[in-house]
N, C-alpha and C. Protein backbone atom coordinates (compact mmCIF):
# COMPACT_ATOMS: atom_id res chain seq x y z
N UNK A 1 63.05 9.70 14.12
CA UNK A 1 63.43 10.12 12.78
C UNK A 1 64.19 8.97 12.13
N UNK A 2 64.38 9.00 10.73
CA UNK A 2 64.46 7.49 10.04
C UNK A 2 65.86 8.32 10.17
N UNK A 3 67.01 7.35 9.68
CA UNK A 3 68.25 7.21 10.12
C UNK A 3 68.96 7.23 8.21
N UNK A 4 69.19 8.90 7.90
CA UNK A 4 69.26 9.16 6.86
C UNK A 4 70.52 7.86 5.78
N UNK A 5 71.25 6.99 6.84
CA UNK A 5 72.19 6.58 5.75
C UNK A 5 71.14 5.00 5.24
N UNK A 6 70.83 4.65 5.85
CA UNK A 6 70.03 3.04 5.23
C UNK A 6 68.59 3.58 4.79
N UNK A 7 67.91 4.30 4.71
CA UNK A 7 66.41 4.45 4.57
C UNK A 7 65.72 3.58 5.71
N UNK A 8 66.30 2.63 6.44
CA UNK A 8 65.25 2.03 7.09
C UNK A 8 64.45 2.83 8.01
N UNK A 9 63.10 2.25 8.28
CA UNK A 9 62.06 2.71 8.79
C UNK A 9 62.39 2.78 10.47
N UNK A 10 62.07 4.37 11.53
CA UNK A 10 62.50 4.09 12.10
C UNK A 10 61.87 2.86 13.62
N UNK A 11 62.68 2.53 14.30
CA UNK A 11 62.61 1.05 14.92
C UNK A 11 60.89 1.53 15.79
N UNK A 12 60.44 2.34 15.95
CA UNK A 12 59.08 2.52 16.82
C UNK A 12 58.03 2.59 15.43
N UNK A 13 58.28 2.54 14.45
CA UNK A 13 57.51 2.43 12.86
C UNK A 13 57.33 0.98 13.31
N UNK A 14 58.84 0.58 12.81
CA UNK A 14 58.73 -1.15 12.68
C UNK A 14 57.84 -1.52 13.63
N UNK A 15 57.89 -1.32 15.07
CA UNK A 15 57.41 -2.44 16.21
C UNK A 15 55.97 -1.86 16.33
N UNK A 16 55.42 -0.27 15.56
CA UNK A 16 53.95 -0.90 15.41
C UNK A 16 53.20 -1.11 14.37
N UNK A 17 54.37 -1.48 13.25
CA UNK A 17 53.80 -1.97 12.21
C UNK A 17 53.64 -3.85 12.41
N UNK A 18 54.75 -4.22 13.56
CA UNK A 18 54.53 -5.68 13.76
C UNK A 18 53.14 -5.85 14.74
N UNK A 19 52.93 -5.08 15.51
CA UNK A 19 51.60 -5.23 16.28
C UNK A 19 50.39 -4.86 15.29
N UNK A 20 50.45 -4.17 14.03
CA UNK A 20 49.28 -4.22 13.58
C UNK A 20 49.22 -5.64 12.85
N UNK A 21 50.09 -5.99 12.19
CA UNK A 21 50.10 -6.85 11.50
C UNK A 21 49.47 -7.88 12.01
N UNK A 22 50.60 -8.29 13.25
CA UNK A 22 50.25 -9.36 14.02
C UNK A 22 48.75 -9.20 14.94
N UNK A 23 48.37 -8.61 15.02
CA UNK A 23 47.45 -8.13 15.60
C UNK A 23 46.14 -8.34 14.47
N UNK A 24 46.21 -8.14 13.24
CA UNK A 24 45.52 -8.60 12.57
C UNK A 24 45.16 -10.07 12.73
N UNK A 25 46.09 -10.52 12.40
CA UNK A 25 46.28 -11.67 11.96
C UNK A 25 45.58 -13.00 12.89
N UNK A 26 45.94 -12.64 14.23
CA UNK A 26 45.84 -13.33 15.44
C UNK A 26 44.00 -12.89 15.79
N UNK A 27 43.35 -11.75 15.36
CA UNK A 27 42.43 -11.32 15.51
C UNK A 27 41.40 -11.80 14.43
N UNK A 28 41.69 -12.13 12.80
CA UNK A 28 41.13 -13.10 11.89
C UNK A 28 41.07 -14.32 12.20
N UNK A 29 42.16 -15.20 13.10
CA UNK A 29 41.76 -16.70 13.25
C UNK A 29 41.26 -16.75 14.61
N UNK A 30 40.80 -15.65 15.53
CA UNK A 30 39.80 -16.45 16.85
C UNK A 30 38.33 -15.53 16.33
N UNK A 31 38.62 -14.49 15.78
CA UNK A 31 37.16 -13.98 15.19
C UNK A 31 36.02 -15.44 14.12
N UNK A 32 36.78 -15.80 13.30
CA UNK A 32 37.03 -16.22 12.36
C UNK A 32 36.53 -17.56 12.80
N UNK A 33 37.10 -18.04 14.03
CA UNK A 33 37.02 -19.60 14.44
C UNK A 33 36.10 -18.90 15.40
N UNK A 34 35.61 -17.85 15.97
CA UNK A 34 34.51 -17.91 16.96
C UNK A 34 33.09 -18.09 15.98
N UNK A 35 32.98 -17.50 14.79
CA UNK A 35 31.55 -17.31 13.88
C UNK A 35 31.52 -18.84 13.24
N UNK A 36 32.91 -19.67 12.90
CA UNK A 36 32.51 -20.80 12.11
C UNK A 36 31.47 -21.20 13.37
N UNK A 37 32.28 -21.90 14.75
CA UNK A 37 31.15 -22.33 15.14
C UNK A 37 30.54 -22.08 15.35
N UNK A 38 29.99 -20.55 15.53
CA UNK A 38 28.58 -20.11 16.19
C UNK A 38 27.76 -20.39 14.42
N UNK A 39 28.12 -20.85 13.14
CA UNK A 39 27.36 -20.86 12.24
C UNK A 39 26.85 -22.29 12.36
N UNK A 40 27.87 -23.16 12.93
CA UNK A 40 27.72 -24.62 13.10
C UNK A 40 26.77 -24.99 14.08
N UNK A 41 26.50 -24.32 14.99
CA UNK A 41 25.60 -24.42 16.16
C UNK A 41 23.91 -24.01 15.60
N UNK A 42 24.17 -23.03 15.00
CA UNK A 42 22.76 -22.47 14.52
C UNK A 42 22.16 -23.71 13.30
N UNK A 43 23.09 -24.08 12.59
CA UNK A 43 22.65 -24.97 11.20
C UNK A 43 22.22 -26.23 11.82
N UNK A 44 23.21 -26.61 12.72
CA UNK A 44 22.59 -28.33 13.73
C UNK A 44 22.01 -28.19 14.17
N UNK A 45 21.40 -27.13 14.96
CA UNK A 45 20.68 -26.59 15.68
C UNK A 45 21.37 -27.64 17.72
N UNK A 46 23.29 -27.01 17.53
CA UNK A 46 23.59 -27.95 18.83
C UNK A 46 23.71 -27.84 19.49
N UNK A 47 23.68 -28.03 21.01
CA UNK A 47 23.71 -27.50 21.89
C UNK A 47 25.09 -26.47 22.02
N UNK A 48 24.90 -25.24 23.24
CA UNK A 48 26.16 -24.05 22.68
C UNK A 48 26.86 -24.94 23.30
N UNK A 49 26.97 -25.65 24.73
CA UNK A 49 28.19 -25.95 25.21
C UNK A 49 28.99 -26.81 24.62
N UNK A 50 28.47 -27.65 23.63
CA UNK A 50 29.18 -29.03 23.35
C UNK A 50 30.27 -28.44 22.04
N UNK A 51 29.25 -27.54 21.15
CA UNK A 51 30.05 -26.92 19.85
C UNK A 51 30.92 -25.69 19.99
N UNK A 52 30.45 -25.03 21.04
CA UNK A 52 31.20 -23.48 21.38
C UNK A 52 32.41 -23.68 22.53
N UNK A 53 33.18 -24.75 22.46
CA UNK A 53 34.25 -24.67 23.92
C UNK A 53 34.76 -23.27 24.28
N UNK A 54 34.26 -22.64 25.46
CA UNK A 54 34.65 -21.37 26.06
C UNK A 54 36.47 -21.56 26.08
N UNK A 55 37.39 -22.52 26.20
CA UNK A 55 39.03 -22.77 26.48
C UNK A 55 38.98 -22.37 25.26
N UNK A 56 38.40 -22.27 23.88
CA UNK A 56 39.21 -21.58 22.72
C UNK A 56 39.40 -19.92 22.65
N UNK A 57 38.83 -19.22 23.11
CA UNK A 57 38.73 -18.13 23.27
C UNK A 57 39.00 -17.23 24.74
N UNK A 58 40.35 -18.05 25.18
CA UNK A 58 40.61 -17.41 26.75
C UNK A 58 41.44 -16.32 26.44
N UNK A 59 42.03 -15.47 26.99
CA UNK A 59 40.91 -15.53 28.41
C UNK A 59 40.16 -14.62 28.50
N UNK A 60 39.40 -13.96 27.38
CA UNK A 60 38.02 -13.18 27.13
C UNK A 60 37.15 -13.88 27.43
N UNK A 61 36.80 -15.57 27.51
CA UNK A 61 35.64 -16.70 27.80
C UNK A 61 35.77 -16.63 29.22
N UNK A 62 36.27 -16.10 29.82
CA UNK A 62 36.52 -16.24 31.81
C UNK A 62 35.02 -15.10 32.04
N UNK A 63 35.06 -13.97 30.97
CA UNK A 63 34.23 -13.04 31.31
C UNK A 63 32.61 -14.11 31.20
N UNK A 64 32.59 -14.89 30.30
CA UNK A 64 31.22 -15.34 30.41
C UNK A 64 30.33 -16.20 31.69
N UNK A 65 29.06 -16.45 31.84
CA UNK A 65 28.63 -17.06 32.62
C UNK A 65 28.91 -18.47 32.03
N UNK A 66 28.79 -19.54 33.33
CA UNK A 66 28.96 -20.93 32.74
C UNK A 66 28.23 -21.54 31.86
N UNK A 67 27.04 -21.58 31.93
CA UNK A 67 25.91 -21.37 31.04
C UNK A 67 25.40 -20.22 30.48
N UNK A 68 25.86 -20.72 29.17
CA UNK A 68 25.93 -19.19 28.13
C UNK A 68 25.04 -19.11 27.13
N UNK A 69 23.81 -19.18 26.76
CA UNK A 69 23.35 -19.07 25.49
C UNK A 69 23.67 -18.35 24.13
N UNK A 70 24.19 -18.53 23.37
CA UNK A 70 25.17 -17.60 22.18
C UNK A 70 23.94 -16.96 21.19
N UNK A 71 23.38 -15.81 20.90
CA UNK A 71 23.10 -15.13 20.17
C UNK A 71 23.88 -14.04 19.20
N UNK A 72 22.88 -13.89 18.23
CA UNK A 72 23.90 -12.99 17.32
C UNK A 72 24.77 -11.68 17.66
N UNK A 73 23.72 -11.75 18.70
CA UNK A 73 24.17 -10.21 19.45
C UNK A 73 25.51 -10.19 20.73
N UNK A 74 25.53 -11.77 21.02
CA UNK A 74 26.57 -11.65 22.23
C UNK A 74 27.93 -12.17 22.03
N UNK A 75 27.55 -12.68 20.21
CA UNK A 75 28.64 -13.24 19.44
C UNK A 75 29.28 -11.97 18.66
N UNK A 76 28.64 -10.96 18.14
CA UNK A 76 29.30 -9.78 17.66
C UNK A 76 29.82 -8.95 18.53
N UNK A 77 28.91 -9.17 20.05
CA UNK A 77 29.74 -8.07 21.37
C UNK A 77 31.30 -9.06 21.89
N UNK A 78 30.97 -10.64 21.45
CA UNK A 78 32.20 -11.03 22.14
C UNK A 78 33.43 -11.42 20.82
N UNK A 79 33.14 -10.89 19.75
CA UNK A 79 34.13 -10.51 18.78
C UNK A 79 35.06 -9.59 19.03
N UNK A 80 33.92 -8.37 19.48
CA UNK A 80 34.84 -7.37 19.69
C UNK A 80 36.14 -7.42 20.77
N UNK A 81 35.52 -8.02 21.85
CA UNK A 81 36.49 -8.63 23.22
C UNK A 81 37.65 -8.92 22.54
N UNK A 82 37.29 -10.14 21.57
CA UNK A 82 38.24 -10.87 21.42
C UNK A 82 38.96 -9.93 20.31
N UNK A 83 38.77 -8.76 19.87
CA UNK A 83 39.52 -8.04 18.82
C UNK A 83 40.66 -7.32 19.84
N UNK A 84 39.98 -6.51 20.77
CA UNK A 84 40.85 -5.63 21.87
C UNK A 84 41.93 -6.82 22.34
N UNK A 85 41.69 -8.46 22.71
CA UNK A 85 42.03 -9.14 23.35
C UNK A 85 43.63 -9.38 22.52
N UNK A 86 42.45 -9.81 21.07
CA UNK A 86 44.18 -9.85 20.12
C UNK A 86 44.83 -9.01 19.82
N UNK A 87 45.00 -8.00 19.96
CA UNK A 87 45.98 -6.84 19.94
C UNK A 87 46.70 -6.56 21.17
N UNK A 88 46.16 -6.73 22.34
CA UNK A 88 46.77 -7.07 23.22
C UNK A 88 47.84 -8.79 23.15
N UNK A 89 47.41 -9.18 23.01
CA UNK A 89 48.64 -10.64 22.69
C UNK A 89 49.43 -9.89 21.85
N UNK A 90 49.02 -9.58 20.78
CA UNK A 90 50.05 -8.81 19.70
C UNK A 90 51.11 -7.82 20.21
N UNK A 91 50.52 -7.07 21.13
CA UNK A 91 51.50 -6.02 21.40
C UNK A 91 52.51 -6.60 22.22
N UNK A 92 52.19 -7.81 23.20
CA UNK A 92 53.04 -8.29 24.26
C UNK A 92 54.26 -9.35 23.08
N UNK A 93 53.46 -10.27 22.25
CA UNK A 93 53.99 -10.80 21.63
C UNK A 93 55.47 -9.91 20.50
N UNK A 94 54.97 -8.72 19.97
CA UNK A 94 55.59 -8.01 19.66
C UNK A 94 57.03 -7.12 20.26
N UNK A 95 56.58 -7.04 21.82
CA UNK A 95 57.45 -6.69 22.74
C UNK A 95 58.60 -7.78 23.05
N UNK A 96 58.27 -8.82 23.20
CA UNK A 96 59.27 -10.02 23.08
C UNK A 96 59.87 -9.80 22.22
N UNK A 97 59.65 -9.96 21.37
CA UNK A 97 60.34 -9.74 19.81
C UNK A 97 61.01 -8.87 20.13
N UNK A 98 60.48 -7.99 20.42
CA UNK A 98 61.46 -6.39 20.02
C UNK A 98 62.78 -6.78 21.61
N UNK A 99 62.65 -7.37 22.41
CA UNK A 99 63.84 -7.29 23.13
C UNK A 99 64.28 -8.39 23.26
N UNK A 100 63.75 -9.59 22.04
CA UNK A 100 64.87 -10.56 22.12
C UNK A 100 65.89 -9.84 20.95
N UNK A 101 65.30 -8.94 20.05
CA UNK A 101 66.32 -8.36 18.94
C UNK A 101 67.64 -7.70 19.79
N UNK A 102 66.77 -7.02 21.02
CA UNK A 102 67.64 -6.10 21.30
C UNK A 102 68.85 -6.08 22.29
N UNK A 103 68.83 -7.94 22.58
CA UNK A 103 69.89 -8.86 23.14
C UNK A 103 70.82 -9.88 21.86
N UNK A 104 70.42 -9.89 20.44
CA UNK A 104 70.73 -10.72 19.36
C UNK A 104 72.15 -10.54 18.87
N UNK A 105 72.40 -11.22 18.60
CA UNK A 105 74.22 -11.14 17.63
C UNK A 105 74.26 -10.17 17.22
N UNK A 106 73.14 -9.63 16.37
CA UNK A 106 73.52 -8.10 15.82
C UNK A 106 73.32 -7.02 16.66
N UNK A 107 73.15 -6.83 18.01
CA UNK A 107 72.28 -5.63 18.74
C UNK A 107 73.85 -4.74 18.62
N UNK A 108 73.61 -3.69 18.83
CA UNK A 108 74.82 -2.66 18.65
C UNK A 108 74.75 -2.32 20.54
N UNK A 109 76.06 -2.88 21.16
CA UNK A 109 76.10 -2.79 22.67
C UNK A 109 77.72 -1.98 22.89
């Protein structure tokens, strides 16, 4: 329940309003950077391994074989990975947060 004298939102609002956020966010730039190059690969027509480095997308890229051929179809199934993947960073990343606050100059102890 919000804490009738400040209006602020209460603190389990805040920490999953920072995991959606962040969770967005972190989930637009490896989605985002997985399709540029899979658009760059299709237009050069280049090989996947040289343009697609599997180390940008760890550690959802551990799930692939070493030799991977990238289609449209295994690039939209490994979006999704990497969507579940970034919300997971988010939530851990978020959890830090929330208990370095809850050691900070201001924590009420």
């Amino acid at each position: 329940m919000a804490d009738p004298v400040s209006n602020a939102p209460p603190r389990r609002s805040r920490f999953l309003r920072a995991v959606l956020w962040l969770g967005l966010a972190v989930s637009l730039a490896r989605i985002g950077a997985l399709w540029y190059a899979f658009a760059l690969v299709r237009k050069y027509e280049l090989p996947d391994e040289v343009s697609l480095p599997q180390w940008l997308w760890y550690p959802e890229a551990l799930l692939l074989p070493p030799s991977f051929a990238w289609t449209v179809g295994w690039a939209a199934a490994f979006s999704a990975a990497l969507l579940v993947g970034s919300f997971t960073i988010a939530l851990v990343l978020a959890a830090i947060g929330r208990m370095g606050s809850a050691f900070g100059p201001n924590s009420k102890s």
